[in-house]
C-alpha atoms as a PDB file:
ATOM      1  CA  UNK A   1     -15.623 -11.508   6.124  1.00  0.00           C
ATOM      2  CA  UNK A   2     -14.550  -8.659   3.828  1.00  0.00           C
ATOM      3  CA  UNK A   3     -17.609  -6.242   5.554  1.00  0.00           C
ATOM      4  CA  UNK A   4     -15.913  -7.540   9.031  1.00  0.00           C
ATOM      5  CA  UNK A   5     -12.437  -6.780   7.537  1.00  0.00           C
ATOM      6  CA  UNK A   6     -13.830  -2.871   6.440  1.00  0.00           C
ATOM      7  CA  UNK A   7     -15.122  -2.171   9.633  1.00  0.00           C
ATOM      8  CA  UNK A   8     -11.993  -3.137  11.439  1.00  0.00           C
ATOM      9  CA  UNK A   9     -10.388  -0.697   9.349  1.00  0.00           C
ATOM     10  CA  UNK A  10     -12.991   1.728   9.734  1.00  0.00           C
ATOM     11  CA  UNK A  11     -12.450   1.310  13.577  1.00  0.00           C
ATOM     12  CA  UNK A  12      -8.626   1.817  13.493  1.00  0.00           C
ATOM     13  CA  UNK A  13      -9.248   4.782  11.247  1.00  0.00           C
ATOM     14  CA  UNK A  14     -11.288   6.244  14.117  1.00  0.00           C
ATOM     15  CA  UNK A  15      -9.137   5.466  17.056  1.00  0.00           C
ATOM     16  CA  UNK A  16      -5.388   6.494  15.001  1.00  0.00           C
ATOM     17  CA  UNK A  17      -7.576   9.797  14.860  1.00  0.00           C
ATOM     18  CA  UNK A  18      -8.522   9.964  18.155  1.00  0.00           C
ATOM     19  CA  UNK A  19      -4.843   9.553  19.632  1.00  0.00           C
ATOM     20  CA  UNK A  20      -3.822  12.087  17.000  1.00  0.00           C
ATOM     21  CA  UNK A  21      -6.458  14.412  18.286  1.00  0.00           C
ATOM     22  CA  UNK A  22      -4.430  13.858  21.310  1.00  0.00           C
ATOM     23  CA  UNK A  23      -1.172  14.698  20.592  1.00  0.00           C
ATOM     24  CA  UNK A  24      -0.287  10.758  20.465  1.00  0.00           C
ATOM     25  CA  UNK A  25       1.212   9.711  16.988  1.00  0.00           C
ATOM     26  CA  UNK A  26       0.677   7.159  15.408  1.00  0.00           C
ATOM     27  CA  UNK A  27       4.296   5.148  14.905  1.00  0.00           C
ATOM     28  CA  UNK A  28       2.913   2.177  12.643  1.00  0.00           C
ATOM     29  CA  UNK A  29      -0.484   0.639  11.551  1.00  0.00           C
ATOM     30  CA  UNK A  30      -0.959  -3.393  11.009  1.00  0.00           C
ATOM     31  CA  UNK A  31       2.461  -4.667  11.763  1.00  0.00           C
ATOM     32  CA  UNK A  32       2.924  -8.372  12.057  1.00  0.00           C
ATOM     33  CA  UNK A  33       4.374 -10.154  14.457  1.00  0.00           C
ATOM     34  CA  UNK A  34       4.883 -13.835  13.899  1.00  0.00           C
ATOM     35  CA  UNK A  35       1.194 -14.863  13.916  1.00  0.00           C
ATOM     36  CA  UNK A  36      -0.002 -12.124  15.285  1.00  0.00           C
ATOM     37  CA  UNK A  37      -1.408  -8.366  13.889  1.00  0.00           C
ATOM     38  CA  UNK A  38      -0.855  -5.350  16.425  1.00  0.00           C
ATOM     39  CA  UNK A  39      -3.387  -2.869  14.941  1.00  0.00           C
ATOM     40  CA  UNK A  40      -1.351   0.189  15.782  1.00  0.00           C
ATOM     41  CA  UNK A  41       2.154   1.689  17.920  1.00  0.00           C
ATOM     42  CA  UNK A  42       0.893   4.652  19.447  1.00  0.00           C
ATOM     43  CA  UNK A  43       3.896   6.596  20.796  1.00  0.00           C
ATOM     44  CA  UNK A  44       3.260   8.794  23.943  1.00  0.00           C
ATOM     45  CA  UNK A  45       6.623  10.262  24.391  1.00  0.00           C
ATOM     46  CA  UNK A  46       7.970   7.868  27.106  1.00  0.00           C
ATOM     47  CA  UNK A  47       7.495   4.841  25.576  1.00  0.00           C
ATOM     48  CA  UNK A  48       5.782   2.698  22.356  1.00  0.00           C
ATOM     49  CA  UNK A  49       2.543   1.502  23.447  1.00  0.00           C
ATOM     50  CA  UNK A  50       0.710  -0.845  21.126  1.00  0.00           C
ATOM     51  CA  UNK A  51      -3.242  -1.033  21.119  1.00  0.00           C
ATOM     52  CA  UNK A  52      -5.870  -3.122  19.907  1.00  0.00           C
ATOM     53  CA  UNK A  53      -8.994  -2.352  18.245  1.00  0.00           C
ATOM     54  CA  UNK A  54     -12.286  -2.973  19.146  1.00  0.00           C
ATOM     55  CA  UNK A  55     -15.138  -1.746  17.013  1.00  0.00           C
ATOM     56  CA  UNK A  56     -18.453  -2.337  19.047  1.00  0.00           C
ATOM     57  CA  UNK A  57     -22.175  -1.495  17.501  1.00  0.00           C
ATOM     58  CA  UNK A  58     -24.266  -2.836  20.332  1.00  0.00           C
ATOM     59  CA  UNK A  59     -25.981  -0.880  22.874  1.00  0.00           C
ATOM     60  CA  UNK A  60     -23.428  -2.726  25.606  1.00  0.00           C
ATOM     61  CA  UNK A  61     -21.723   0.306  26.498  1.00  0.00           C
ATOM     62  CA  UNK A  62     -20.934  -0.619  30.338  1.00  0.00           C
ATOM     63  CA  UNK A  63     -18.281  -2.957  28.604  1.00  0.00           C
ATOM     64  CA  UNK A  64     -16.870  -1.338  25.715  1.00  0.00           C
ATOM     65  CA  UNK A  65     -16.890   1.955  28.074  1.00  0.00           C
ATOM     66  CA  UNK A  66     -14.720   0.322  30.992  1.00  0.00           C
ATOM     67  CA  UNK A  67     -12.626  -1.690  28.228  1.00  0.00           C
ATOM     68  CA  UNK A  68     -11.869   1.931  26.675  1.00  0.00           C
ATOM     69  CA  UNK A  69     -11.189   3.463  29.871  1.00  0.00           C
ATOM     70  CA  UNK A  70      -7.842   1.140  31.131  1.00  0.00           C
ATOM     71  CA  UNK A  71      -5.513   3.250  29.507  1.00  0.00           C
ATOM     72  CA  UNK A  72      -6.563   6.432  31.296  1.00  0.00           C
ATOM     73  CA  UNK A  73      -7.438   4.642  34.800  1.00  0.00           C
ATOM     74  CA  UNK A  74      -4.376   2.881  34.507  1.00  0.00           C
ATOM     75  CA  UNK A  75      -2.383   6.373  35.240  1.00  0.00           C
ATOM     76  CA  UNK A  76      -3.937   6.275  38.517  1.00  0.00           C
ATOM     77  CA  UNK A  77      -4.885   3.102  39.422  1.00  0.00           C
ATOM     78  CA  UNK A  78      -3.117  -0.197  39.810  1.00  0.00           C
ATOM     79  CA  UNK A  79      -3.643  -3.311  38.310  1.00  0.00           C
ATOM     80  CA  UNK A  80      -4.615  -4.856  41.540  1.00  0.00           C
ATOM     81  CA  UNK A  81      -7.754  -2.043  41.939  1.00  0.00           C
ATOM     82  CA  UNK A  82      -8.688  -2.210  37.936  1.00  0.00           C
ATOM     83  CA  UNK A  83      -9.430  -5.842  38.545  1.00  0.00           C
ATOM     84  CA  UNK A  84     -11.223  -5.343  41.640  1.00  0.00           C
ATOM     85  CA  UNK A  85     -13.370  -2.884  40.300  1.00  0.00           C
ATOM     86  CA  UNK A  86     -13.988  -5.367  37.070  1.00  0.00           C
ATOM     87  CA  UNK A  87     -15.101  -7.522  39.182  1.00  0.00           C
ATOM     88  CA  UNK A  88     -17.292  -5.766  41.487  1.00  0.00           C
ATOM     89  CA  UNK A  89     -19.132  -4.042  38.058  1.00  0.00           C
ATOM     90  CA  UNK A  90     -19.603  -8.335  37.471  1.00  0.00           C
ATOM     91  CA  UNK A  91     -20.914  -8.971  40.815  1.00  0.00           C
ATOM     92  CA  UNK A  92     -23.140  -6.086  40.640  1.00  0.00           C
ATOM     93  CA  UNK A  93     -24.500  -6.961  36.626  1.00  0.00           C
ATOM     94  CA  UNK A  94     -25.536 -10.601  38.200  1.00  0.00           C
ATOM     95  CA  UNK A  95     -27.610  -9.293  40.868  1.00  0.00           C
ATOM     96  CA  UNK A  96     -28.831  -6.676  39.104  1.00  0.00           C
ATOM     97  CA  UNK A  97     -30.481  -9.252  36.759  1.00  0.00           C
ATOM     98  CA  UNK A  98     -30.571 -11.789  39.145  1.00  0.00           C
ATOM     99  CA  UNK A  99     -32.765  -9.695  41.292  1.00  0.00           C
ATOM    100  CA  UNK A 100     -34.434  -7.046  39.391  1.00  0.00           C
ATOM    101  CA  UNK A 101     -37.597  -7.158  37.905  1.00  0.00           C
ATOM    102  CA  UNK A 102     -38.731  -3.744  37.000  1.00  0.00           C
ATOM    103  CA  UNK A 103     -37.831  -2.942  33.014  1.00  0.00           C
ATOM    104  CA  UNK A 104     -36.202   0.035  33.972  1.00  0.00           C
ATOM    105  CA  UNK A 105     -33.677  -1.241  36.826  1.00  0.00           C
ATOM    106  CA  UNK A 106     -32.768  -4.232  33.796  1.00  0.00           C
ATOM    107  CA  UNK A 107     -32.597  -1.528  31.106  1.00  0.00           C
ATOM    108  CA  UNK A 108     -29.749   0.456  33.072  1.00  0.00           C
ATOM    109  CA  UNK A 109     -28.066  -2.920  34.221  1.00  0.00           C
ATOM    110  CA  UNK A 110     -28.048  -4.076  30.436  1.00  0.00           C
ATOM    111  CA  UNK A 111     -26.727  -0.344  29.873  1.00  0.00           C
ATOM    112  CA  UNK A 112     -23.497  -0.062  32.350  1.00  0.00           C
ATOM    113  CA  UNK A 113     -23.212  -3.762  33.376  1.00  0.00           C
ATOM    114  CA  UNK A 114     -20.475  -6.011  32.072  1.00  0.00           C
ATOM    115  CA  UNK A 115     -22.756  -9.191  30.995  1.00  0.00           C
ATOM    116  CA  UNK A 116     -22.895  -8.949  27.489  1.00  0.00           C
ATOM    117  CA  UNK A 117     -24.577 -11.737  24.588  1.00  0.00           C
ATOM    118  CA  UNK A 118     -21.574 -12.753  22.727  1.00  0.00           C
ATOM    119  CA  UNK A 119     -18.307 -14.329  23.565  1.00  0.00           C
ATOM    120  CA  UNK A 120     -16.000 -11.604  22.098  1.00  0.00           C
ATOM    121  CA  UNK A 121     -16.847  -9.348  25.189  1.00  0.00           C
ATOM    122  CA  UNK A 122     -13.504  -8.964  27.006  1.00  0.00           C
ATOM    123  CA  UNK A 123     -14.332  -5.958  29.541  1.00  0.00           C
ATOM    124  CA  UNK A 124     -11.244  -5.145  31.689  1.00  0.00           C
ATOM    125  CA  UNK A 125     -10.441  -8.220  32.518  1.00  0.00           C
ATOM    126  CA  UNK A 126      -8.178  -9.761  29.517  1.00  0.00           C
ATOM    127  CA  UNK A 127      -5.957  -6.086  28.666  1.00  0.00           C
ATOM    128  CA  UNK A 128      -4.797  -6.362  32.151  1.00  0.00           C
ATOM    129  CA  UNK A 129      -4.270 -10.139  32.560  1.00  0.00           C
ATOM    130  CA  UNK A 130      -2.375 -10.234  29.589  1.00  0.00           C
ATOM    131  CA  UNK A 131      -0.374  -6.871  30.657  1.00  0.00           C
ATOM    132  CA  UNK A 132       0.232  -9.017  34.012  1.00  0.00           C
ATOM    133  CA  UNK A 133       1.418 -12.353  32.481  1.00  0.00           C
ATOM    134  CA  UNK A 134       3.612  -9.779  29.864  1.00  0.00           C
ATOM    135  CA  UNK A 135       5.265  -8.460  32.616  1.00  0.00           C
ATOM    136  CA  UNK A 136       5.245 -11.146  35.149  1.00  0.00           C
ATOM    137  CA  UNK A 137       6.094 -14.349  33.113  1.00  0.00           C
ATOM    138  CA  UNK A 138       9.968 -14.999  31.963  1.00  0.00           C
ATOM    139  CA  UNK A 139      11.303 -15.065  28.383  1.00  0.00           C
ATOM    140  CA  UNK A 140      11.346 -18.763  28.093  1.00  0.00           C
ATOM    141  CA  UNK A 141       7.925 -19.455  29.811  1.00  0.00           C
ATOM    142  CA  UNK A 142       5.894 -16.660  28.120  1.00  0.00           C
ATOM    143  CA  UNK A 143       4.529 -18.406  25.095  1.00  0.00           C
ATOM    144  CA  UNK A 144       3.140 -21.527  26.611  1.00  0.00           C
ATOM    145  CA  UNK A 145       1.676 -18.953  29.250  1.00  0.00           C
ATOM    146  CA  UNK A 146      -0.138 -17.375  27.060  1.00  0.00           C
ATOM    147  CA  UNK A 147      -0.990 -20.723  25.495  1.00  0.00           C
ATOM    148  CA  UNK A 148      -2.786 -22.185  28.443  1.00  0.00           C
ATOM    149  CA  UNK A 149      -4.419 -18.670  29.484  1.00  0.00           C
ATOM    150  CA  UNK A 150      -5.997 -18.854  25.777  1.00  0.00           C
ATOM    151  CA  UNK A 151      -7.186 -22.233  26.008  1.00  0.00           C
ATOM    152  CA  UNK A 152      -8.778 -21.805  29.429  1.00  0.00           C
ATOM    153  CA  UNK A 153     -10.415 -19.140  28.592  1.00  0.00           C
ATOM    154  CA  UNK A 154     -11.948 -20.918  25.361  1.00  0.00           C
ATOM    155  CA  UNK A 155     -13.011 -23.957  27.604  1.00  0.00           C
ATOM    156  CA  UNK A 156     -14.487 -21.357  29.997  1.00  0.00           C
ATOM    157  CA  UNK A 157     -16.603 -20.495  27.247  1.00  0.00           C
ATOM    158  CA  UNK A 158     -17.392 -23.446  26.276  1.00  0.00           C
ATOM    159  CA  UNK A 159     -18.570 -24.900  28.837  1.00  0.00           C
ATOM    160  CA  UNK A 160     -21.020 -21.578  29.808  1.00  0.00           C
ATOM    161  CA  UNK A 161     -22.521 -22.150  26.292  1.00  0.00           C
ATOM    162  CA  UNK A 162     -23.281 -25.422  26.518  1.00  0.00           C
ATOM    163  CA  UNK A 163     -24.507 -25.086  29.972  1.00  0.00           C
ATOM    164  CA  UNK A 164     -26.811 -21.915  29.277  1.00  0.00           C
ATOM    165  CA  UNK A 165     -29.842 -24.080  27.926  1.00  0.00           C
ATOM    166  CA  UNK A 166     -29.694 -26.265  31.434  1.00  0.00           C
ATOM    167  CA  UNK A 167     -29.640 -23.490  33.937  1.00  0.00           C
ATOM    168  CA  UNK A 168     -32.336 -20.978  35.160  1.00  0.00           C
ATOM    169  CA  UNK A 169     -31.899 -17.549  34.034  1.00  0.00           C
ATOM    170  CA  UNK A 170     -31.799 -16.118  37.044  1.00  0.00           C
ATOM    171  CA  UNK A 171     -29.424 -18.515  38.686  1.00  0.00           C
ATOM    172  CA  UNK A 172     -27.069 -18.567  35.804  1.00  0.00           C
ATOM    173  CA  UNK A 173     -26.877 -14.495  36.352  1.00  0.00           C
ATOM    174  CA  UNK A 174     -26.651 -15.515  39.996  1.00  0.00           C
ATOM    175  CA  UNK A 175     -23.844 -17.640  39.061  1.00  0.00           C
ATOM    176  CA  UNK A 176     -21.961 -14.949  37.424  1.00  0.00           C
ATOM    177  CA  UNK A 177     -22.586 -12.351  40.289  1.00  0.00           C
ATOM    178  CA  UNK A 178     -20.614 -14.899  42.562  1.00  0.00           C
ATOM    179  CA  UNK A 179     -17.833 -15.437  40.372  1.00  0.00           C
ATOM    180  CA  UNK A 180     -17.141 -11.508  40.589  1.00  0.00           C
ATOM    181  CA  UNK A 181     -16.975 -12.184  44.231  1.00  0.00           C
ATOM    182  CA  UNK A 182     -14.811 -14.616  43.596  1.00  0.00           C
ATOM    183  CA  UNK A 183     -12.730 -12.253  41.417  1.00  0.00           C
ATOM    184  CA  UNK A 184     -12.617 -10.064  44.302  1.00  0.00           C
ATOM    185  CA  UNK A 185     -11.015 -11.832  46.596  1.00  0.00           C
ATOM    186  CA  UNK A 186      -8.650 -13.701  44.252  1.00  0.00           C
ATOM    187  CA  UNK A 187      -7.464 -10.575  42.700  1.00  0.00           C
ATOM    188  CA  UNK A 188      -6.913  -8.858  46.021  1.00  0.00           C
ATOM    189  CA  UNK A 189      -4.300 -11.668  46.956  1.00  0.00           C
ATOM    190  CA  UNK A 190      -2.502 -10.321  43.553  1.00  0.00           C
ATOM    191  CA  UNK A 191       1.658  -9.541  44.293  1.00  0.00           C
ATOM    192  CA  UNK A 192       3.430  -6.590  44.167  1.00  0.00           C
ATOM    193  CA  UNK A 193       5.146  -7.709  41.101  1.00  0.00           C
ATOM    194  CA  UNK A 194       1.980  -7.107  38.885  1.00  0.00           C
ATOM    195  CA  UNK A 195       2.174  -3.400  39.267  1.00  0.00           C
ATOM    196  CA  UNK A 196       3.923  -1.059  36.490  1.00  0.00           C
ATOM    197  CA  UNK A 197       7.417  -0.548  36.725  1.00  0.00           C
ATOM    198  CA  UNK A 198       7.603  -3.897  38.792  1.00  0.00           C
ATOM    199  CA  UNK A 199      10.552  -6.302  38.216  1.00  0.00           C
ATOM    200  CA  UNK A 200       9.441  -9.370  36.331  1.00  0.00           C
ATOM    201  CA  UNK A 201      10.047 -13.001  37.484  1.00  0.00           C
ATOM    202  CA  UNK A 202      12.473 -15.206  36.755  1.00  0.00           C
END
């Protein structure tokens, strides 16, 4: 726990200096909220922006890299098209080990893909679902939002965990290539109101 503890530090040491590097200071480091620790404020001259740290030392790096790069795509890009492209990246890591057999083809899948061993991955997917419910979700309904989006998500990975053992390889990576094409179209269907600057629900 304390090594886990240290290296979360170490991690927030590294990314306070790389916003610094960037001419983004850092406001406030490890304030609590309730139950809840924001690692640090960052501000970037419009606005406070608060950002959590990941420390990864796996050789993931499709992940990690696409997790990292929602701030900067998110200038550009809308919510709506970050989740599409999420979930194309997922559709194309199942077939890619669904369908591949040559090391090389797996090594670069295992390299960019978004499939990764452990149930902390979070990819794109969570930053910008839980910007969306943020924004999207009124005062008094926020909370047990959040709630049920947490709990799904847990059961999600539940149930993929205890399932693993009882499905082929190659059809559970089948089986995760389809839900990205799942994610596709649902995300598509995504309102207006999701968007940046959108006004929230009531």
């Amino acid at each position: 726990m304390a090594f886990a503890q240290s290296r979360g530090r170490a991690g927030e040491q590294l990314a306070a200096a790389y916003f610094e590097c960037r001419g983004l200071p850092v406001v406030a480091r490890n304030v609590r909220l309730g139950g809840v620790e924001v690692d640090l404020v960052v501000d970037d001259g419009a606005s406070r922006v608060i950002v959590e740290v990941r420390l990864r030392s796996r050789t993931d790096f499709g992940s990690a890299a696409a997790t990292v790069s929602v701030p900067f795509l998110a200038r550009t890009w809308s919510r709506r098209r970050l989740l599409m492209a999420a979930s194309v990246l997922m559709a194309a890591t199942g077939a890619g080990f669904g369908l591949a057999t040559a090391l090389p083809v797996l090594a670069v899948v295992a390299f960019i893909g978004t499939a990764n061993p452990t149930g902390g991955d979070v990819s794109v997917f969570v930053p910008v679902e839980q910007a969306v419910l943020s924004q999207t979700a009124a005062d008094q309904h926020r909370t047990a939002l959040f709630a049920r989006y947490a709990l799904v998500g847990s059961l999600s990975l539940a149930a993929g965990s205890a399932a693993a053992g009882l499905v082929p390889a190659r059809a559970a990576f089948a089986l995760y290539g389809a839900v990205g094409l799942v994610g596709i179209v649902l995300y598509h269907q995504l309102s207006p109101t999701v968007e940046v600057g959108a006004s929230a629900l009531s």
